[in-house]
Protein backbone atom coordinates (compact mmCIF):
# COMPACT_ATOMS: atom_id res chain seq x y z
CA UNK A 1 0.00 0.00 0.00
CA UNK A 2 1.51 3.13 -0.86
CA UNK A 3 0.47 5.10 1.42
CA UNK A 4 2.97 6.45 4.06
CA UNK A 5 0.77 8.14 6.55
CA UNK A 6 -1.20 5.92 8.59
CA UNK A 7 -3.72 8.69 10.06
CA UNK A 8 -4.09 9.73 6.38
CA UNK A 9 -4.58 6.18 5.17
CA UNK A 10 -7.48 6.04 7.37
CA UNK A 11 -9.14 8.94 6.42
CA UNK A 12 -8.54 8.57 2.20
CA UNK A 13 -9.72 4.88 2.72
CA UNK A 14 -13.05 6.21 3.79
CA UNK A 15 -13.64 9.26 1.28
CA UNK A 16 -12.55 7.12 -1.63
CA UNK A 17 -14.99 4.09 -0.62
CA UNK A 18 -17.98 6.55 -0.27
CA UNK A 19 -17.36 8.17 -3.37
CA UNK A 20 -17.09 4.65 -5.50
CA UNK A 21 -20.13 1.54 -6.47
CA UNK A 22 -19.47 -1.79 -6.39
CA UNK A 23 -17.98 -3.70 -9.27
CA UNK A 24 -20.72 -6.17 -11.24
CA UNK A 25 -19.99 -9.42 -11.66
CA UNK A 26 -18.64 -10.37 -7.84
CA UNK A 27 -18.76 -13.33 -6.50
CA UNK A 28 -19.62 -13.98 -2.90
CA UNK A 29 -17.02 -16.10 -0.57
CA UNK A 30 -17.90 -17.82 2.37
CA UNK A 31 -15.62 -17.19 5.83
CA UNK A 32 -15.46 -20.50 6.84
CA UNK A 33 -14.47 -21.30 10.71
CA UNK A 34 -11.53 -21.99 12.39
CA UNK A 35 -12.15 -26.08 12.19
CA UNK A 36 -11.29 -25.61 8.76
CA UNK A 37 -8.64 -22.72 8.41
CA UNK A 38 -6.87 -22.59 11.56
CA UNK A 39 -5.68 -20.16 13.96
CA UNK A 40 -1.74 -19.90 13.30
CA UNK A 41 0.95 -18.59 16.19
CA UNK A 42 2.51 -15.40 15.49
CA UNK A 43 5.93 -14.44 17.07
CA UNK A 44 8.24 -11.23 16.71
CA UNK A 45 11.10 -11.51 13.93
CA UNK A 46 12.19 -8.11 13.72
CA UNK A 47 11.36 -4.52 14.84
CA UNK A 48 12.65 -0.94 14.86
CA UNK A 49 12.49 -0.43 11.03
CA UNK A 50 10.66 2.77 9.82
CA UNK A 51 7.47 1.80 7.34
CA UNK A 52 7.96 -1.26 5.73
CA UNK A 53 5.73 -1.59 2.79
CA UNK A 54 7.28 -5.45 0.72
CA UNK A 55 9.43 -8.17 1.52
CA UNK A 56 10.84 -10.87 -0.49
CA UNK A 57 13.16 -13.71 0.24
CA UNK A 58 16.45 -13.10 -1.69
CA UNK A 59 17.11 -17.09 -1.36
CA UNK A 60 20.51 -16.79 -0.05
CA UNK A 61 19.35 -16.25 3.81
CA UNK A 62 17.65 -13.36 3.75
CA UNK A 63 14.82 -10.94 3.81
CA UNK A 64 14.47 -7.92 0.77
CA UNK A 65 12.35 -5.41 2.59
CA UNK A 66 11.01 -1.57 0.99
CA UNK A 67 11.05 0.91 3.67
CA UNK A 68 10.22 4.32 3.59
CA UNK A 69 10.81 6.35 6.48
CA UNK A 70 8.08 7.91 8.96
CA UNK A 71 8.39 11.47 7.06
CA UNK A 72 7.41 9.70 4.25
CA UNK A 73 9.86 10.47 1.88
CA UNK A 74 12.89 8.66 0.61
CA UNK A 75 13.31 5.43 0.99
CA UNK A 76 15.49 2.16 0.87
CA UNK A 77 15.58 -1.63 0.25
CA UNK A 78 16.90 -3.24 3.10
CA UNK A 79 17.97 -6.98 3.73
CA UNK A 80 17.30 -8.88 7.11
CA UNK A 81 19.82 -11.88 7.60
CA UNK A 82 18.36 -15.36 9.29
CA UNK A 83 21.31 -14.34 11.19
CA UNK A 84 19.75 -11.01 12.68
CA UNK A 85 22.09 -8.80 10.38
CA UNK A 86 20.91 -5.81 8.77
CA UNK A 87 22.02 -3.88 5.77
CA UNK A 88 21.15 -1.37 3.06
CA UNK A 89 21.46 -2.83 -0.46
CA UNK A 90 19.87 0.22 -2.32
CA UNK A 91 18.50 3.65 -1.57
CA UNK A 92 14.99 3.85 -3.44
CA UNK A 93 12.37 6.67 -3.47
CA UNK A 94 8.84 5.18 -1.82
CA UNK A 95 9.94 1.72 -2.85
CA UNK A 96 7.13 -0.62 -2.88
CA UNK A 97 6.57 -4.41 -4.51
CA UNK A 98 9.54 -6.71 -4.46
CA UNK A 99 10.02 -9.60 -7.03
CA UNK A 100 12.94 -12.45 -7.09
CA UNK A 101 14.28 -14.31 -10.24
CA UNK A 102 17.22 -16.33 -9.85
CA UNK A 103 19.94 -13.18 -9.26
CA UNK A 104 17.80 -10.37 -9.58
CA UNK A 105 15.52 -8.48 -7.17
CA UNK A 106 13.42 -6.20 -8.87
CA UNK A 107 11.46 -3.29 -7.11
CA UNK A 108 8.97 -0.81 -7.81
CA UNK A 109 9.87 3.37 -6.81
CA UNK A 110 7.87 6.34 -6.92
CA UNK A 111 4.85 5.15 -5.01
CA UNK A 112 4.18 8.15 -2.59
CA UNK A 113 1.24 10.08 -2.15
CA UNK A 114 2.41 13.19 -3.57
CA UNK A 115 3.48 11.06 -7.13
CA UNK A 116 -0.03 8.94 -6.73
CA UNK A 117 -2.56 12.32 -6.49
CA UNK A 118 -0.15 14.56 -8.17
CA UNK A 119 -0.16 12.03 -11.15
CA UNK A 120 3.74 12.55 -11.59
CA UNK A 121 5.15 9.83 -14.16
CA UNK A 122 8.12 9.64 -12.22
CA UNK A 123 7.97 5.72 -10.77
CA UNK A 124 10.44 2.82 -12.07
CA UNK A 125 11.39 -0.86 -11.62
CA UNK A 126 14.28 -1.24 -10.46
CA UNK A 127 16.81 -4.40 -11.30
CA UNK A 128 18.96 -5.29 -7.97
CA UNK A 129 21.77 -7.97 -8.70
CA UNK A 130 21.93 -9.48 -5.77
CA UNK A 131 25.63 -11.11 -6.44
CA UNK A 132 27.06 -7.86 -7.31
CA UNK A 133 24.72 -5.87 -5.40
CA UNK A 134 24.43 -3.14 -8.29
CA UNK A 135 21.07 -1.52 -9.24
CA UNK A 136 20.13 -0.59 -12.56
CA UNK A 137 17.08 0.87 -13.98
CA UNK A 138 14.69 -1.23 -16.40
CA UNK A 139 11.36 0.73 -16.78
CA UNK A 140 10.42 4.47 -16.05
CA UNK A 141 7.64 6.71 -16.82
CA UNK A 142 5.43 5.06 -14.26
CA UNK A 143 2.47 6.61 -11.66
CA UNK A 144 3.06 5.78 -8.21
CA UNK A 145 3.37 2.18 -9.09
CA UNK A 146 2.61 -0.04 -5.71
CA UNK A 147 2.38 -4.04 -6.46
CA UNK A 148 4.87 -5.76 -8.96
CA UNK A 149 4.82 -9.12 -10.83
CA UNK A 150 7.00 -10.47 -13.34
CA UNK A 151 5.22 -12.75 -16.34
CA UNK A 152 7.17 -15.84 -17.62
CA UNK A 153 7.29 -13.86 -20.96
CA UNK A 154 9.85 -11.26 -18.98
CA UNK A 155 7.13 -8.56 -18.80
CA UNK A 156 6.26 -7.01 -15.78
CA UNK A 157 2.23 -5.27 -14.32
CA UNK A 158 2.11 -3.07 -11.82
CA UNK A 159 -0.92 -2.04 -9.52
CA UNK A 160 -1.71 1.54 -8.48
CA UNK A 161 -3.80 2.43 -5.70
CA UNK A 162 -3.66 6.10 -5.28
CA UNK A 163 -4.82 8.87 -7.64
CA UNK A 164 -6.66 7.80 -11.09
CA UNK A 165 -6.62 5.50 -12.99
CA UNK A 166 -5.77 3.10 -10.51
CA UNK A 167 -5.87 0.15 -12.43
CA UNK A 168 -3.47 -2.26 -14.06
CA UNK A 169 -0.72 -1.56 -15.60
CA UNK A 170 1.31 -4.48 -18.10
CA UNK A 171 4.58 -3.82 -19.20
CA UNK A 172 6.47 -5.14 -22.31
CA UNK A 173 9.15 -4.94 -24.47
CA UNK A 174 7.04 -2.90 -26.88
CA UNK A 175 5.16 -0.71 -23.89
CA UNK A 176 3.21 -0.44 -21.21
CA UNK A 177 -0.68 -1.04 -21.67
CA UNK A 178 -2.96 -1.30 -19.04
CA UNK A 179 -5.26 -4.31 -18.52
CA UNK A 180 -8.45 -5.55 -16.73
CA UNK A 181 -9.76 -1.60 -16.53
CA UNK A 182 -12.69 -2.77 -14.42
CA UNK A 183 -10.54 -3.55 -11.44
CA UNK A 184 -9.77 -0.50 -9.55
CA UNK A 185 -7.75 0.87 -6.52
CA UNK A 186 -5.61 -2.18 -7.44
CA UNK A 187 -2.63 -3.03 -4.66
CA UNK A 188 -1.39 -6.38 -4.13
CA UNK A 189 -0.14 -8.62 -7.19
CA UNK A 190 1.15 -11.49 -7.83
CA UNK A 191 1.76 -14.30 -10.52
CA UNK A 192 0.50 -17.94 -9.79
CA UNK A 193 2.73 -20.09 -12.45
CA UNK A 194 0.67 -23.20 -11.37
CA UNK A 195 -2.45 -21.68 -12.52
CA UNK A 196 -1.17 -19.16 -15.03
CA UNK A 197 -3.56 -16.40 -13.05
CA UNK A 198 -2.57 -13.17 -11.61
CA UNK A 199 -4.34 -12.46 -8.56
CA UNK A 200 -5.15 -9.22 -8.16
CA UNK A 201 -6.59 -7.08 -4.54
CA UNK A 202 -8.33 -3.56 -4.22
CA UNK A 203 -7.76 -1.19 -1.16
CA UNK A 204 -10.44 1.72 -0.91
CA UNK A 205 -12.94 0.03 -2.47
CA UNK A 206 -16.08 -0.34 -0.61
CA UNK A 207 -15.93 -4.37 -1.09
CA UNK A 208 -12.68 -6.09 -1.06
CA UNK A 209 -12.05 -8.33 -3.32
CA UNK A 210 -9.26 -11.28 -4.88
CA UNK A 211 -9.27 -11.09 -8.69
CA UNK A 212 -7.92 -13.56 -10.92
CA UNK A 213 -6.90 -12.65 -14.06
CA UNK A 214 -6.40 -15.47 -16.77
CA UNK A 215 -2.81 -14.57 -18.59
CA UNK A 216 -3.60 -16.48 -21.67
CA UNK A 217 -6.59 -14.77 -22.33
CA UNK A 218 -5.74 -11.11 -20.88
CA UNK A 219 -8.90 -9.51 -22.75
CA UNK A 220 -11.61 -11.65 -20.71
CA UNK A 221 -13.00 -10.51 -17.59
CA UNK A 222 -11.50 -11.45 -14.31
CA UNK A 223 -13.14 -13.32 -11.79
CA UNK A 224 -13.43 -12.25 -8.44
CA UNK A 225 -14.29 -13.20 -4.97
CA UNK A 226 -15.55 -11.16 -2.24
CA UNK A 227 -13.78 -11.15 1.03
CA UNK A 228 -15.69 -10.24 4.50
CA UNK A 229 -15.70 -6.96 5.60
CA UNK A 230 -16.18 -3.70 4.87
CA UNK A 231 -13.43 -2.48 1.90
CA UNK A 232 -11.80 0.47 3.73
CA UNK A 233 -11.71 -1.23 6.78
CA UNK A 234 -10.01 -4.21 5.55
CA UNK A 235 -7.83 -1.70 3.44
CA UNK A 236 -6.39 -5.21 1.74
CA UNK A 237 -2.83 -4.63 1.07
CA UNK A 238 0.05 -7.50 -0.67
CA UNK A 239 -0.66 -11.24 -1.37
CA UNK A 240 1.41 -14.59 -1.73
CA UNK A 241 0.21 -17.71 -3.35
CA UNK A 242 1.27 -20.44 -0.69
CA UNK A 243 2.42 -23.79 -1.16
CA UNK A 244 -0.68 -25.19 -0.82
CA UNK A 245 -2.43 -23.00 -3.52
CA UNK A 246 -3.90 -20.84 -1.30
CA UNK A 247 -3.71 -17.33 -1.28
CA UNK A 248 -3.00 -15.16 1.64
CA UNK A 249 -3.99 -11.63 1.55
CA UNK A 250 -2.96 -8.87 4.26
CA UNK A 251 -5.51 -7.06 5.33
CA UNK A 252 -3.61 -3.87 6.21
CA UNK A 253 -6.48 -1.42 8.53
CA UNK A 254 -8.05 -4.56 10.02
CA UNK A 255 -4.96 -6.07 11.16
CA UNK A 256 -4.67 -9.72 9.83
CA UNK A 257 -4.10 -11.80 7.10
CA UNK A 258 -6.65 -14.50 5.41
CA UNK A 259 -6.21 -16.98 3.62
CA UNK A 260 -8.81 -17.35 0.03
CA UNK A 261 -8.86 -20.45 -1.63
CA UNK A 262 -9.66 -19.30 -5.67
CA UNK A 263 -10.91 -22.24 -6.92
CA UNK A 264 -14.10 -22.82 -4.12
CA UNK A 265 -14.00 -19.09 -3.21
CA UNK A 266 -13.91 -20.07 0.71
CA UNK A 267 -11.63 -17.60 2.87
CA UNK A 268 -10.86 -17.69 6.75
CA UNK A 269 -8.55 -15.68 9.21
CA UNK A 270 -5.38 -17.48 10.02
CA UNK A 271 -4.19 -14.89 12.24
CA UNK A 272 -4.98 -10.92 13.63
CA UNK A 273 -3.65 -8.48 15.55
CA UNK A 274 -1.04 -7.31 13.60
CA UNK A 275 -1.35 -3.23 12.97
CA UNK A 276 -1.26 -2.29 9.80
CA UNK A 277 -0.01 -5.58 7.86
CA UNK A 278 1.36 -4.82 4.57
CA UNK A 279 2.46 -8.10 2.86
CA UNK A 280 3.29 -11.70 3.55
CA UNK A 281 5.21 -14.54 2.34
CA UNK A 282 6.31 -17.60 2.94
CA UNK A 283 9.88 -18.16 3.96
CA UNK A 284 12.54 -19.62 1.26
CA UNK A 285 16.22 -19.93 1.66
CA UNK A 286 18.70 -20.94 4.27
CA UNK A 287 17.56 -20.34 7.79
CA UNK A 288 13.73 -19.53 6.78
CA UNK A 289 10.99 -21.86 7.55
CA UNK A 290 9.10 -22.81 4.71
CA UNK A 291 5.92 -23.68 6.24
CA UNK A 292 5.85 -19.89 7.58
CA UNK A 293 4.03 -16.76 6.98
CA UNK A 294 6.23 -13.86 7.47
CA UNK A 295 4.37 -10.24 7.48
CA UNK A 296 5.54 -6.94 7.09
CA UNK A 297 3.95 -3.97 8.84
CA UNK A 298 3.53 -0.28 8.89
CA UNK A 299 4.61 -0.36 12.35
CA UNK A 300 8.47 -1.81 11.69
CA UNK A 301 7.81 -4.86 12.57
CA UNK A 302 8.09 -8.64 10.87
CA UNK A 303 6.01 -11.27 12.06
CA UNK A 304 6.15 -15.13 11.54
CA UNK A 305 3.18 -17.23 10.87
CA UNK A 306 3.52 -20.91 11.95
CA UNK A 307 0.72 -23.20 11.26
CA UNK A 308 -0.08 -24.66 14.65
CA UNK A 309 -0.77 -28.84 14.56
């Protein structure tokens, strides 16, 4: 979510949700109970950062985490060692969605509020070799982009939340397009190569939703699925797609994370009471337990998820 004000998150969630309708073509989940889901344990991984917006495993023991600081402006991506170590690998402005493959980190910048409202073109993706630990710069010209994915055909979409459009955006080698207009105040992304879907959530909207978008046939309409709750008051935020094909969602303002399943449309809380989640993932690499959750937060914090038996 990139928005680096929490009191002003709270207030914009509300005046955008009042002032939009309801997408057609929604389909209702069901929360199903705790028999089924779960309740998982949480424990403390890591505080004292400033506003940490992404994280992504780097698969050599550690954590890739965006951070902007409490003033809001500038910005870094950081890495968090399974060994407790801490380090800046790049200086970003309002960094936001992270991405992995093989070497290469790449990261969104240019996703404040000011850039999102002031519709200033002046966002990237960012390439971060993570051997040589030099950044270089492989798209521009973008609005406050927030999510990231990468498409097996080396093309990139983006999600934007704040200011308008804020709808899809699919980058190629011949441009940047954007895609499934109908979905709007678009935030967390991310590619399932098991299903060949993007999934796809919404912020300010007054319902949240998970969209799937089908990458074969781009041009069709995405399904959705409604999650419980009032939109800004969920105020959903990043995604993973889990080992198990789930999909676990952050639910940024309402402090938890769920987890949807896409193909029966079911969804249930595996865990709350974390302020202001931004985005989860599952651990990968030395010294990271797979079978985890790990959550970023507004607050500084990272948080591990552990399925309980």
């Amino acid at each position: 979510m990139a928005i680096h004000h929490v009191v002003v998150k709270g207030v914009l969630a509300v005046s955008v949700a009042l002032a939009l309708v309801s997408g057609a073509g929604v389909v209702s989940a069901e929360e199903t109970a705790g028999a089924q889901c779960g309740r998982w344990a949480a424990s403390p991984v890591a505080s004292g950062y400033g506003i940490l917006e992404n994280l992504a495993f780097d698969g050599r023991g550690g954590i890739l985490l965006s951070e902007v600081p409490a003033s809001g402006s500038g910005g870094a991506v950081l890495r968090l060692g399974a060994d407790g170590s801490r380090e800046v690998l790049a200086q970003a402005s309002s960094p936001g969605g992270i991405v992995v493959a093989g070497d290469t980190a790449y990261f969104n910048t240019g996703g404040s509020l000011s850039s999102g409202f002031g519709g200033r073109a002046d966002g990237t993706i960012e390439a971060l070799d993570l051997t040589r630990r030099t950044v270089s710069t492989v798209v521009t010209g973008l609005t406050a982009p927030n999510g990231l994915a990468k498409l097996p055909d080396g093309g990139f979409v983006v999600s934007r939340d704040l200011g308008s459009p804020s709808t899809l955006t699919r980058i190629t080698g011949d441009g940047s397009t954007p895609i499934a207009t109908e979905l709007t105040s678009t935030n967390g992304i991310m590619y399932d190569s098991n299903r060949r879907k993007l999934f796809v959530s919404n912020t300010f909207d007054p319902t949240t939703t998970l969209a799937a978008i089908d990458i074969d046939r781009m041009d069709a309409a995405p399904t959705r699925i409604t999650i419980p709750g009032f939109g800004p008051l969920n105020s959903a935020d990043d995604l993973t797609v889990g080992p198990d094909g789930g999909v676990y969602l952050a639910l940024n303002a309402a402090g938890r994370v769920v987890r949807v399943d896409p193909d029966t449309g079911s969804s249930c809380v595996i865990a709350d009471g974390i302020p202001f989640a931004t985005s989860a993932r599952f651990g990968a690499g030395p010294g990271w337990d797979p079978r985890s959750v790990y959550v970023t937060s507004f607050t500084g914090t990272i948080t591990r998820l552990t399925p309980q038996a």
